[in-house]
PDB file of N, CA and C in Angstrom:
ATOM      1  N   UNK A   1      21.517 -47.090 -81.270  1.00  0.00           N
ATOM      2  CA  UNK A   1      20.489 -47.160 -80.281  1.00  0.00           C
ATOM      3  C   UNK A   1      19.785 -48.503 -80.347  1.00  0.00           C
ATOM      4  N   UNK A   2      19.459 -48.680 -78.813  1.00  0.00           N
ATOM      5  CA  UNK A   2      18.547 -50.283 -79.221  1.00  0.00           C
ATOM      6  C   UNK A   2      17.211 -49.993 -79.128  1.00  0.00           C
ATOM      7  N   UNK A   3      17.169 -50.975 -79.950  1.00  0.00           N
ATOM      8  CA  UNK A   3      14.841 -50.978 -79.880  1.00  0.00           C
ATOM      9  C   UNK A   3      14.575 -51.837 -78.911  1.00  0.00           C
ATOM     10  N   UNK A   4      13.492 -51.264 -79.002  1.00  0.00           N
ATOM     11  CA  UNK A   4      12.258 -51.750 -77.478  1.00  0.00           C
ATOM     12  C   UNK A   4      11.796 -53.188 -78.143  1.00  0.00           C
ATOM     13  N   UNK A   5      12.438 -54.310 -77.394  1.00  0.00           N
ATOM     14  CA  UNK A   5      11.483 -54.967 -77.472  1.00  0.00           C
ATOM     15  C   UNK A   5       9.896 -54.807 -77.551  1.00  0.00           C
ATOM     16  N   UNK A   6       9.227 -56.093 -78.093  1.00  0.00           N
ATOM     17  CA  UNK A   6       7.865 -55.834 -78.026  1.00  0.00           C
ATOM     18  C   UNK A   6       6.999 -55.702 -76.990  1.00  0.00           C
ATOM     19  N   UNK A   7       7.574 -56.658 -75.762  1.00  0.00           N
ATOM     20  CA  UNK A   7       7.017 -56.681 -74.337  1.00  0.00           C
ATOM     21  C   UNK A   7       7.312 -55.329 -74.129  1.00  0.00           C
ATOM     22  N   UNK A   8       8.666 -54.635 -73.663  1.00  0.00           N
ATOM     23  CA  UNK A   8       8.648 -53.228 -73.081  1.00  0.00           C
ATOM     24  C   UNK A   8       7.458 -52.266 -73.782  1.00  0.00           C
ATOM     25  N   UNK A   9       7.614 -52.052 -75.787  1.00  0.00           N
ATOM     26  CA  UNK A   9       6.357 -51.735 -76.056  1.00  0.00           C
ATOM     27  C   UNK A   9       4.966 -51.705 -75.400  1.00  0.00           C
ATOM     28  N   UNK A  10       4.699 -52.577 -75.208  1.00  0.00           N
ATOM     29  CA  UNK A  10       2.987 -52.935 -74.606  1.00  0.00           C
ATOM     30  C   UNK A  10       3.122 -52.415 -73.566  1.00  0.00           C
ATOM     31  N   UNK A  11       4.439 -52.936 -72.368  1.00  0.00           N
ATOM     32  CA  UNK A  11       4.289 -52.134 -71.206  1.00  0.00           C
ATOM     33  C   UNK A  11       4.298 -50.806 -71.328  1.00  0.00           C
ATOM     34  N   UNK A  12       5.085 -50.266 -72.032  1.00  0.00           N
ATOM     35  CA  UNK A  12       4.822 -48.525 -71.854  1.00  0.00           C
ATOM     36  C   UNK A  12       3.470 -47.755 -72.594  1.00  0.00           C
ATOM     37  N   UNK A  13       3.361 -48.779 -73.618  1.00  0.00           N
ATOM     38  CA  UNK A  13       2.037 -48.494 -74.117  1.00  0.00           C
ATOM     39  C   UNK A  13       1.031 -48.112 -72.603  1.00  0.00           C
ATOM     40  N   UNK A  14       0.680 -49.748 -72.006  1.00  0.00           N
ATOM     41  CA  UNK A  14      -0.335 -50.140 -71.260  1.00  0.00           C
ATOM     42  C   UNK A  14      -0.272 -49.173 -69.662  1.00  0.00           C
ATOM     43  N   UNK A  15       1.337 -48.621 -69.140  1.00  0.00           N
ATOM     44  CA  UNK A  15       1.482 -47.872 -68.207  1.00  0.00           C
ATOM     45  C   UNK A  15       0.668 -46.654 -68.318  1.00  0.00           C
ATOM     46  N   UNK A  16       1.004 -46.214 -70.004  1.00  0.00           N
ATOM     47  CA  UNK A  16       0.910 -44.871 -70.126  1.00  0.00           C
ATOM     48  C   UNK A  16      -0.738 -44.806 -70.048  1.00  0.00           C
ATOM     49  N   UNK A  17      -1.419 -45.727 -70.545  1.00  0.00           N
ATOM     50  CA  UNK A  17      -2.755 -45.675 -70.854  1.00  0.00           C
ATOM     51  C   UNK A  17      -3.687 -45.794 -69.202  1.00  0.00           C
ATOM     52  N   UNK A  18      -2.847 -46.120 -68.580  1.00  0.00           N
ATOM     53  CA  UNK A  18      -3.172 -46.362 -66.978  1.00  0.00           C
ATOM     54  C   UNK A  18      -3.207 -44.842 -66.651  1.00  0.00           C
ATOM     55  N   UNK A  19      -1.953 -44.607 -66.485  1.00  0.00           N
ATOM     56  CA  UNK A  19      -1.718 -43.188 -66.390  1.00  0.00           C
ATOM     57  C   UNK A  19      -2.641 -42.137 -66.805  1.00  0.00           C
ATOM     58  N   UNK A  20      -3.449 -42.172 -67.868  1.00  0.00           N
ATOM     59  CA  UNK A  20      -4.146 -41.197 -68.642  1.00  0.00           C
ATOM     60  C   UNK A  20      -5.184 -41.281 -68.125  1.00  0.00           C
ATOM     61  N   UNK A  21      -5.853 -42.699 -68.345  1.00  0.00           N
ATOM     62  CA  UNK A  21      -6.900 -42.938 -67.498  1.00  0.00           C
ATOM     63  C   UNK A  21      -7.272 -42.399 -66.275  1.00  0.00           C
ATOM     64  N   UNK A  22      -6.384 -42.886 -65.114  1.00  0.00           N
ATOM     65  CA  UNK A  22      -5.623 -42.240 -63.798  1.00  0.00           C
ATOM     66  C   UNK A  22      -5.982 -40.863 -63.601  1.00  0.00           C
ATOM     67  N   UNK A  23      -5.601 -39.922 -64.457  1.00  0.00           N
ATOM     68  CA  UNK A  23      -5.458 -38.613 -64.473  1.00  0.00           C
ATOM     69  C   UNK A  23      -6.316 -38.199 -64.901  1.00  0.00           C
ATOM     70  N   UNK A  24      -7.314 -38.296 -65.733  1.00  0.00           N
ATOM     71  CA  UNK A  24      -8.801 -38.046 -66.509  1.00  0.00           C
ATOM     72  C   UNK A  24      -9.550 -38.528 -65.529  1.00  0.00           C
ATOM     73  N   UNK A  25      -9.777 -39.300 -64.498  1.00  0.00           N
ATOM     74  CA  UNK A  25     -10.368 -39.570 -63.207  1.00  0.00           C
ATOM     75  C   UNK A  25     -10.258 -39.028 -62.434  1.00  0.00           C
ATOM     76  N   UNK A  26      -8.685 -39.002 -61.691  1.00  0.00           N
ATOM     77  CA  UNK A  26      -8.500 -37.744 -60.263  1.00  0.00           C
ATOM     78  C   UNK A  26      -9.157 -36.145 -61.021  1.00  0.00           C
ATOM     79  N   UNK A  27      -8.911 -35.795 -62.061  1.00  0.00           N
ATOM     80  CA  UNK A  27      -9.312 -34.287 -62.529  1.00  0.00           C
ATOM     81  C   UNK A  27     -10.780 -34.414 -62.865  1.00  0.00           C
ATOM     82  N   UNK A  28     -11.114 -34.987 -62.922  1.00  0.00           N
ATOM     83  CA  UNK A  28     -13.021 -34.742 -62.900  1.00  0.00           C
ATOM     84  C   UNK A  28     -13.586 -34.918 -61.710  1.00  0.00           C
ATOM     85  N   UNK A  29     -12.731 -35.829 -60.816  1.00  0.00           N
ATOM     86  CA  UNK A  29     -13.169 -35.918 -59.249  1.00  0.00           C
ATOM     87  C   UNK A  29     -13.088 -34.475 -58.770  1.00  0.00           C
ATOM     88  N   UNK A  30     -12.243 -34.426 -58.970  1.00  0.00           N
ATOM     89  CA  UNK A  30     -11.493 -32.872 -58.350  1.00  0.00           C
ATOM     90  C   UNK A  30     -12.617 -31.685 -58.569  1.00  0.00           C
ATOM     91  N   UNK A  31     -12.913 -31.669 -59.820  1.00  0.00           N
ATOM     92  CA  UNK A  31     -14.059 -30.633 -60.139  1.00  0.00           C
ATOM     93  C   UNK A  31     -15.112 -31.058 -60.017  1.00  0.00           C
ATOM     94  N   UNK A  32     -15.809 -32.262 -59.699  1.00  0.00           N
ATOM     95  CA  UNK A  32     -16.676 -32.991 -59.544  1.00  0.00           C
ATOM     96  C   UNK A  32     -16.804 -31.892 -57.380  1.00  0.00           C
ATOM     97  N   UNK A  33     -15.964 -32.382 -56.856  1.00  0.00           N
ATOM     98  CA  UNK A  33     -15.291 -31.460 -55.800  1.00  0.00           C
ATOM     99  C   UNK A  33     -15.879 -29.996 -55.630  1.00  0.00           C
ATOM    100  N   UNK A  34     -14.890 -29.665 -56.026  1.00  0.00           N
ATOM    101  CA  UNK A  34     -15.458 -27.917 -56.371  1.00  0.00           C
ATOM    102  C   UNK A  34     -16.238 -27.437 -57.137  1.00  0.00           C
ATOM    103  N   UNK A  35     -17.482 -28.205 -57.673  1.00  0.00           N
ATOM    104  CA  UNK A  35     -18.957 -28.014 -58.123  1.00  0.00           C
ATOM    105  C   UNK A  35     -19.714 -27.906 -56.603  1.00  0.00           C
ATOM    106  N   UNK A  36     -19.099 -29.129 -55.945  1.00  0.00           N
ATOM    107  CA  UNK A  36     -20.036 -29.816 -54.809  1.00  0.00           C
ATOM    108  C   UNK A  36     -19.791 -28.702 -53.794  1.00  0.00           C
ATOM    109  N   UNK A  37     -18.500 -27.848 -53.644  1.00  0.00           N
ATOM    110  CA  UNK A  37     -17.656 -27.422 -52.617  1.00  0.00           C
ATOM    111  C   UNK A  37     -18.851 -25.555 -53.197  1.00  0.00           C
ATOM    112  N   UNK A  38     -18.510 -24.861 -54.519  1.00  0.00           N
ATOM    113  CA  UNK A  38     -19.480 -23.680 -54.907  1.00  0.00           C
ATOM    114  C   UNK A  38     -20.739 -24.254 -54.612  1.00  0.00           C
ATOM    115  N   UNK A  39     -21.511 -24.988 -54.555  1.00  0.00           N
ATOM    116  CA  UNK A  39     -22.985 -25.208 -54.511  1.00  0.00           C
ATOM    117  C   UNK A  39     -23.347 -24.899 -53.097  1.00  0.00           C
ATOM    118  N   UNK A  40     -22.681 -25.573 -52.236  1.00  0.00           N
ATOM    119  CA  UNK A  40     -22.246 -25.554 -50.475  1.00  0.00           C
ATOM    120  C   UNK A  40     -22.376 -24.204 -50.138  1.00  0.00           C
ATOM    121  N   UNK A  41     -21.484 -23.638 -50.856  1.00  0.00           N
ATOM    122  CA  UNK A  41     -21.284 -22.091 -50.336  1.00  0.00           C
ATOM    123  C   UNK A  41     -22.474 -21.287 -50.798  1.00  0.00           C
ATOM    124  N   UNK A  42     -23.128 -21.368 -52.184  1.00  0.00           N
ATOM    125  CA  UNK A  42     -24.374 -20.601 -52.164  1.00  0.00           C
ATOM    126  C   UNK A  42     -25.447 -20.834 -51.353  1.00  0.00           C
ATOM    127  N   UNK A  43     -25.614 -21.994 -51.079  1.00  0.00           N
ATOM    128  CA  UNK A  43     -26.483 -23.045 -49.709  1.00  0.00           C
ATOM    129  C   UNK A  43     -26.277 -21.983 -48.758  1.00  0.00           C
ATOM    130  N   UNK A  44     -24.952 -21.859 -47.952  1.00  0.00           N
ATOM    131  CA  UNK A  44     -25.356 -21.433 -46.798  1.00  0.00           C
ATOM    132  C   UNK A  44     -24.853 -20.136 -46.895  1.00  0.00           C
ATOM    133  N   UNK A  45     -24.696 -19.373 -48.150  1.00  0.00           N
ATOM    134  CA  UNK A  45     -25.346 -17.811 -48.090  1.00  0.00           C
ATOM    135  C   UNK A  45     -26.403 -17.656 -48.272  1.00  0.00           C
ATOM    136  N   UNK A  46     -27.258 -18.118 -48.567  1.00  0.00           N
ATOM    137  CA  UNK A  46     -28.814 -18.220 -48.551  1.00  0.00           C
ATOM    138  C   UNK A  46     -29.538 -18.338 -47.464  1.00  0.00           C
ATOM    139  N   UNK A  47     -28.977 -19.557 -46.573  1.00  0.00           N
ATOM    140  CA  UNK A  47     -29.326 -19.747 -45.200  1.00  0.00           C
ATOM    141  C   UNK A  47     -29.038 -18.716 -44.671  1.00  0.00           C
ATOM    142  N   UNK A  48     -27.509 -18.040 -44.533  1.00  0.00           N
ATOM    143  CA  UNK A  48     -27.393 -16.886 -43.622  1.00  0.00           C
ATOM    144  C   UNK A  48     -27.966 -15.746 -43.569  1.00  0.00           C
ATOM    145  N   UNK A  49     -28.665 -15.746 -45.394  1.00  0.00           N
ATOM    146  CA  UNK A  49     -29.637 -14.672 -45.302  1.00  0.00           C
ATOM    147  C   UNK A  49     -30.628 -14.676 -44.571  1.00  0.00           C
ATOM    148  N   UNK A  50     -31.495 -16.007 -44.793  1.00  0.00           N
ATOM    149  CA  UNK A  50     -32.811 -16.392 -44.082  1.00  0.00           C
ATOM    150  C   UNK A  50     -32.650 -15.955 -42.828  1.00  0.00           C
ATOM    151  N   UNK A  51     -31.303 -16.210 -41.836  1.00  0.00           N
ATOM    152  CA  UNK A  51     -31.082 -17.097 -40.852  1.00  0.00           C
ATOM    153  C   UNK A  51     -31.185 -15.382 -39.954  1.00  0.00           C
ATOM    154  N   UNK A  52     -30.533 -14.571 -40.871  1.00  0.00           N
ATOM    155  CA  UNK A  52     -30.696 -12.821 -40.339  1.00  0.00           C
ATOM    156  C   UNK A  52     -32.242 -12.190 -40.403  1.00  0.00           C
ATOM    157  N   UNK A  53     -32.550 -12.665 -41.876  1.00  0.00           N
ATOM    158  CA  UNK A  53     -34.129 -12.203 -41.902  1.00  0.00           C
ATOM    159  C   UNK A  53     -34.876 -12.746 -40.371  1.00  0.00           C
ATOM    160  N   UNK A  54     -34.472 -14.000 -40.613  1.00  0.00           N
ATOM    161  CA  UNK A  54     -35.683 -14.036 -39.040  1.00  0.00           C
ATOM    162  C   UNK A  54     -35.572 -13.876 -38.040  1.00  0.00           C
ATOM    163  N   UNK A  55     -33.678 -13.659 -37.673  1.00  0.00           N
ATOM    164  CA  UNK A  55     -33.690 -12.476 -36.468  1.00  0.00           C
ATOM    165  C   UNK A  55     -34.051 -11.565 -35.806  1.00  0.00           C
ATOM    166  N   UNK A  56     -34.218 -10.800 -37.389  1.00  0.00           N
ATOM    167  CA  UNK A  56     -34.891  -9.548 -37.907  1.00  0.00           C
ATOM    168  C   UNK A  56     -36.529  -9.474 -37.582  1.00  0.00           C
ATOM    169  N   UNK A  57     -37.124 -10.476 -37.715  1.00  0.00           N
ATOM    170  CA  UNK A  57     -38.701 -10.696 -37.643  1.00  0.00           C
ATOM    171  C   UNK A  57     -38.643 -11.073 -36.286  1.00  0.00           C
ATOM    172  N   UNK A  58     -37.558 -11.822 -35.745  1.00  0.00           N
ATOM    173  CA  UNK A  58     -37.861 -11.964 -34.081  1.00  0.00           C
ATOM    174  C   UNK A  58     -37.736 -10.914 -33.555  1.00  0.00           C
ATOM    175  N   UNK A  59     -36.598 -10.212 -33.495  1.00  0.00           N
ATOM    176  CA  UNK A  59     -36.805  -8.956 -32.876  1.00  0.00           C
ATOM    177  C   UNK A  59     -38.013  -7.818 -33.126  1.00  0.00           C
ATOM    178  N   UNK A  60     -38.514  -7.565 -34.195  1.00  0.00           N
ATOM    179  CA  UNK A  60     -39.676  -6.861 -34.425  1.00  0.00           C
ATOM    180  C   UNK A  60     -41.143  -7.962 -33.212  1.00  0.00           C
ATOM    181  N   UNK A  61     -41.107  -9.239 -33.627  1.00  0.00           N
ATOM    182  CA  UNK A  61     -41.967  -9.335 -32.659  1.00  0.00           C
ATOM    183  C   UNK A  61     -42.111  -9.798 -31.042  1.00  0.00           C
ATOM    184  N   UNK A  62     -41.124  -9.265 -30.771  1.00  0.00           N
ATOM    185  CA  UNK A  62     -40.748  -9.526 -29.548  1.00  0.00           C
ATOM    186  C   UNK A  62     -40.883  -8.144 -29.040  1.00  0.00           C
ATOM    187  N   UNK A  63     -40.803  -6.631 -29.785  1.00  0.00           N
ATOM    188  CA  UNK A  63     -40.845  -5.366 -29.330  1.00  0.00           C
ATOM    189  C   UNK A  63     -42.349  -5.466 -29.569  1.00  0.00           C
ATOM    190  N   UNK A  64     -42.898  -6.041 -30.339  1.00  0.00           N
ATOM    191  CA  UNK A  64     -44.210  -5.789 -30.608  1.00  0.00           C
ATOM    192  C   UNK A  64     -45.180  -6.845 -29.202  1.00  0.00           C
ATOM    193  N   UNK A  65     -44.552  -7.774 -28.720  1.00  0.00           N
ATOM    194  CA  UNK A  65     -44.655  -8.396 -27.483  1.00  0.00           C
ATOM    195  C   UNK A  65     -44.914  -7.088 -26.224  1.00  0.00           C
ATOM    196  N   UNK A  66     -44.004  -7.074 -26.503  1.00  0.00           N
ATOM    197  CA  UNK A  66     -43.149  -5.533 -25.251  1.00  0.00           C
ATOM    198  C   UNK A  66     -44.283  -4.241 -24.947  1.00  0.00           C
ATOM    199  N   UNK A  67     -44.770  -4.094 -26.510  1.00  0.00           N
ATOM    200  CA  UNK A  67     -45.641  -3.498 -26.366  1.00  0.00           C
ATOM    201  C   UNK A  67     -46.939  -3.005 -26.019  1.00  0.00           C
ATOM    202  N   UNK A  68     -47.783  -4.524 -26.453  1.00  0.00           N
ATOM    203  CA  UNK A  68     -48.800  -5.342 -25.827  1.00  0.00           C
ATOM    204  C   UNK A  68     -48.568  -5.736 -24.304  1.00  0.00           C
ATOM    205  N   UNK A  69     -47.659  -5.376 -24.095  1.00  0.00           N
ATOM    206  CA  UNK A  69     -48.120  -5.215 -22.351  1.00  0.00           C
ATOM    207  C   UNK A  69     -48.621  -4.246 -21.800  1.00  0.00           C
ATOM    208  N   UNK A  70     -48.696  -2.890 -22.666  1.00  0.00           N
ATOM    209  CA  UNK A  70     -48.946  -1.721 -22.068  1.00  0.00           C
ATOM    210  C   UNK A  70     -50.307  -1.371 -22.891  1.00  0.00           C
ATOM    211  N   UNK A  71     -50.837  -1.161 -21.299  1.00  0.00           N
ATOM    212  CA  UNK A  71     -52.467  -1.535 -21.296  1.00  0.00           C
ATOM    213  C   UNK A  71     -52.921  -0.052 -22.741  1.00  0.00           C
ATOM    214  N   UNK A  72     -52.120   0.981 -22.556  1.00  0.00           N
ATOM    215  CA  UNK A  72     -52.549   2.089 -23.504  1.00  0.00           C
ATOM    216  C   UNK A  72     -52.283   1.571 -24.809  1.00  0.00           C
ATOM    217  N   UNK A  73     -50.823   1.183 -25.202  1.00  0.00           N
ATOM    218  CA  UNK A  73     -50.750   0.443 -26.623  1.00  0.00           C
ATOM    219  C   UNK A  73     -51.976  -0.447 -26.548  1.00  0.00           C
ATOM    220  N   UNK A  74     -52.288  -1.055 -26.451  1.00  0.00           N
ATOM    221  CA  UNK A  74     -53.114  -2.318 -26.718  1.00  0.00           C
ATOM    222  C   UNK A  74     -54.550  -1.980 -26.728  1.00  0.00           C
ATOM    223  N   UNK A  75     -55.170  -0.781 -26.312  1.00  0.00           N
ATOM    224  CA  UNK A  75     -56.129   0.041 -26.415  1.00  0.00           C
ATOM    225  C   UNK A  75     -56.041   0.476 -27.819  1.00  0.00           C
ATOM    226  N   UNK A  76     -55.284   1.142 -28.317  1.00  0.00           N
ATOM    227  CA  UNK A  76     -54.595   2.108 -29.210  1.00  0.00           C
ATOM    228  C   UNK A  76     -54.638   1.312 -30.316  1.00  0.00           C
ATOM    229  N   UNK A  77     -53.928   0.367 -30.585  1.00  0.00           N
ATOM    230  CA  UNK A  77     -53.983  -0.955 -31.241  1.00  0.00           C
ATOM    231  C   UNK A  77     -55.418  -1.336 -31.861  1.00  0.00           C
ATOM    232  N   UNK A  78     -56.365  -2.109 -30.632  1.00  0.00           N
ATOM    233  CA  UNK A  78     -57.643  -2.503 -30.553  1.00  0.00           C
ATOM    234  C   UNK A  78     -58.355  -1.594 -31.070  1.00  0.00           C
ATOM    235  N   UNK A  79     -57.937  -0.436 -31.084  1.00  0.00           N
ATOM    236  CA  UNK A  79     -59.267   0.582 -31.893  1.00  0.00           C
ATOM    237  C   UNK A  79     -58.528   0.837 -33.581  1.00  0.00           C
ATOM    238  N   UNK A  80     -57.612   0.895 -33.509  1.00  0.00           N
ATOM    239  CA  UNK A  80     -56.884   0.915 -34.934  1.00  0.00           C
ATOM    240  C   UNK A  80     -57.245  -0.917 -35.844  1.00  0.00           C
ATOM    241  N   UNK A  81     -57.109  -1.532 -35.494  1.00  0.00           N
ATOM    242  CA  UNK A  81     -56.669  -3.000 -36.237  1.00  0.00           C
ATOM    243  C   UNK A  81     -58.558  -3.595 -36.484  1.00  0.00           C
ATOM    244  N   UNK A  82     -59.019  -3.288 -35.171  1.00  0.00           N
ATOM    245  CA  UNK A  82     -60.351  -3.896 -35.142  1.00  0.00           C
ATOM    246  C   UNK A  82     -61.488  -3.134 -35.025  1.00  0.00           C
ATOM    247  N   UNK A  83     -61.050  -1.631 -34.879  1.00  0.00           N
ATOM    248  CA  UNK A  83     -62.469  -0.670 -34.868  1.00  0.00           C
ATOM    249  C   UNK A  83     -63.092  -0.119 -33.820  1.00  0.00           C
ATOM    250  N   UNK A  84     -62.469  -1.039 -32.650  1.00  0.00           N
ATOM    251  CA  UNK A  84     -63.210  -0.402 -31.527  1.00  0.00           C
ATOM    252  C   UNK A  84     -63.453   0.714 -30.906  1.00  0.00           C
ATOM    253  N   UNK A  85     -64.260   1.193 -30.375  1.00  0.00           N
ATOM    254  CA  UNK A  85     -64.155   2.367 -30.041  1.00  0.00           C
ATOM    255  C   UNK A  85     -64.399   2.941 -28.522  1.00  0.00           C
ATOM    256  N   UNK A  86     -64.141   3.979 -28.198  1.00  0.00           N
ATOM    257  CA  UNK A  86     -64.414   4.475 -26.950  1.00  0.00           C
ATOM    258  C   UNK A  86     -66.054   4.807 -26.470  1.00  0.00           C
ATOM    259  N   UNK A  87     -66.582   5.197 -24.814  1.00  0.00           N
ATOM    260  CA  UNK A  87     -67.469   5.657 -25.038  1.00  0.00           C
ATOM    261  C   UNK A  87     -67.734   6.971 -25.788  1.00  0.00           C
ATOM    262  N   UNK A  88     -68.955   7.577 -26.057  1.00  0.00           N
ATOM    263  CA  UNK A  88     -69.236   8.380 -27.058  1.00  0.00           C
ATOM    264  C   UNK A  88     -68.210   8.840 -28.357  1.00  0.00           C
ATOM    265  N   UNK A  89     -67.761   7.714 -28.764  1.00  0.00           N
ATOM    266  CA  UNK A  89     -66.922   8.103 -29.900  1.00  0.00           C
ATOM    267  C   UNK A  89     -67.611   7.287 -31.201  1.00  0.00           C
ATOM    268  N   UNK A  90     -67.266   7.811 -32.053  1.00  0.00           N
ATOM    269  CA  UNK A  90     -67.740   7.412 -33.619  1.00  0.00           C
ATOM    270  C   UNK A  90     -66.534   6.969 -34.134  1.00  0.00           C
ATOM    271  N   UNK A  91     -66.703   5.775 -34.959  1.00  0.00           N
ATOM    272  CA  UNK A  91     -65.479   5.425 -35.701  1.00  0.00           C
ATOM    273  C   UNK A  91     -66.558   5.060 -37.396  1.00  0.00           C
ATOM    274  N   UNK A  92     -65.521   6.010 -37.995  1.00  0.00           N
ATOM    275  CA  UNK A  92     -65.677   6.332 -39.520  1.00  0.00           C
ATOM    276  C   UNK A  92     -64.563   5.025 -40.104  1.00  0.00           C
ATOM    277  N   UNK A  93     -64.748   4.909 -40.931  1.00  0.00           N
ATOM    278  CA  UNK A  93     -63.961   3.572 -41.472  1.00  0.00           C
ATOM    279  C   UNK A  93     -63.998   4.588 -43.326  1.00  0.00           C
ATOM    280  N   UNK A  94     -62.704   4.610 -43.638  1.00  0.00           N
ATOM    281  CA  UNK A  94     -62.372   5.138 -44.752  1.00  0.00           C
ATOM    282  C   UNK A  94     -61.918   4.523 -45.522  1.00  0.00           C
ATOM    283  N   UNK A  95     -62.099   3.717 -46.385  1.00  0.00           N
ATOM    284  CA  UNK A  95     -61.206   2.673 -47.705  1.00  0.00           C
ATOM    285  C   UNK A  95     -60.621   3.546 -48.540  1.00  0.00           C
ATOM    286  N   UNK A  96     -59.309   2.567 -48.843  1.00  0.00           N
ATOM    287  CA  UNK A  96     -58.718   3.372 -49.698  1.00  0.00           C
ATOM    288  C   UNK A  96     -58.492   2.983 -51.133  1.00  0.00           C
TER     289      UNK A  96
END
């Protein structure tokens, strides 16, 4: 068998060390990646939660809109929230 010169030496040395290098870079990018790529995804399951919750709160006040149009709710309301009362009526106020 023949030996490696000293030049081929260094070169395969210096390839291989490229190589390693090379590859210890693309693979931390990579997961560097899919840190960035899981973080993303908890982001906007979070958002989509929010994003339903305040659907959720729009629609409640938009029926609660709906409701306040009707002159009896809003009577009904006004004596419940703020006390008011009718003629000859008494309003008792009870803490709890």
């Amino acid at each position: 068998m023949k030996r490696m010169s000293q030049k081929t030496k260094f070169r395969v040395t210096f390839l291989m060390l490229c190589f390693i290098i090379t590859s210890v870079l693309f693979v931390s990018s990579i997961f560097s990646y899919i840190s960035q790529i899981s973080d993303t995804k908890k982001e906007m399951a979070m958002l989509e939660n929010s994003y339903k919750e305040s659907l959720a709160e729009e629609e409640k006040l938009k029926d609660e809109i709906n409701k306040l149009q009707d002159p009896e709710y809003m009577a009904k309301y006004a004596r419940e929230k703020y006390l008011y009362s009718k003629d000859d009526e008494i309003v008792i106020k009870i803490e709890e």
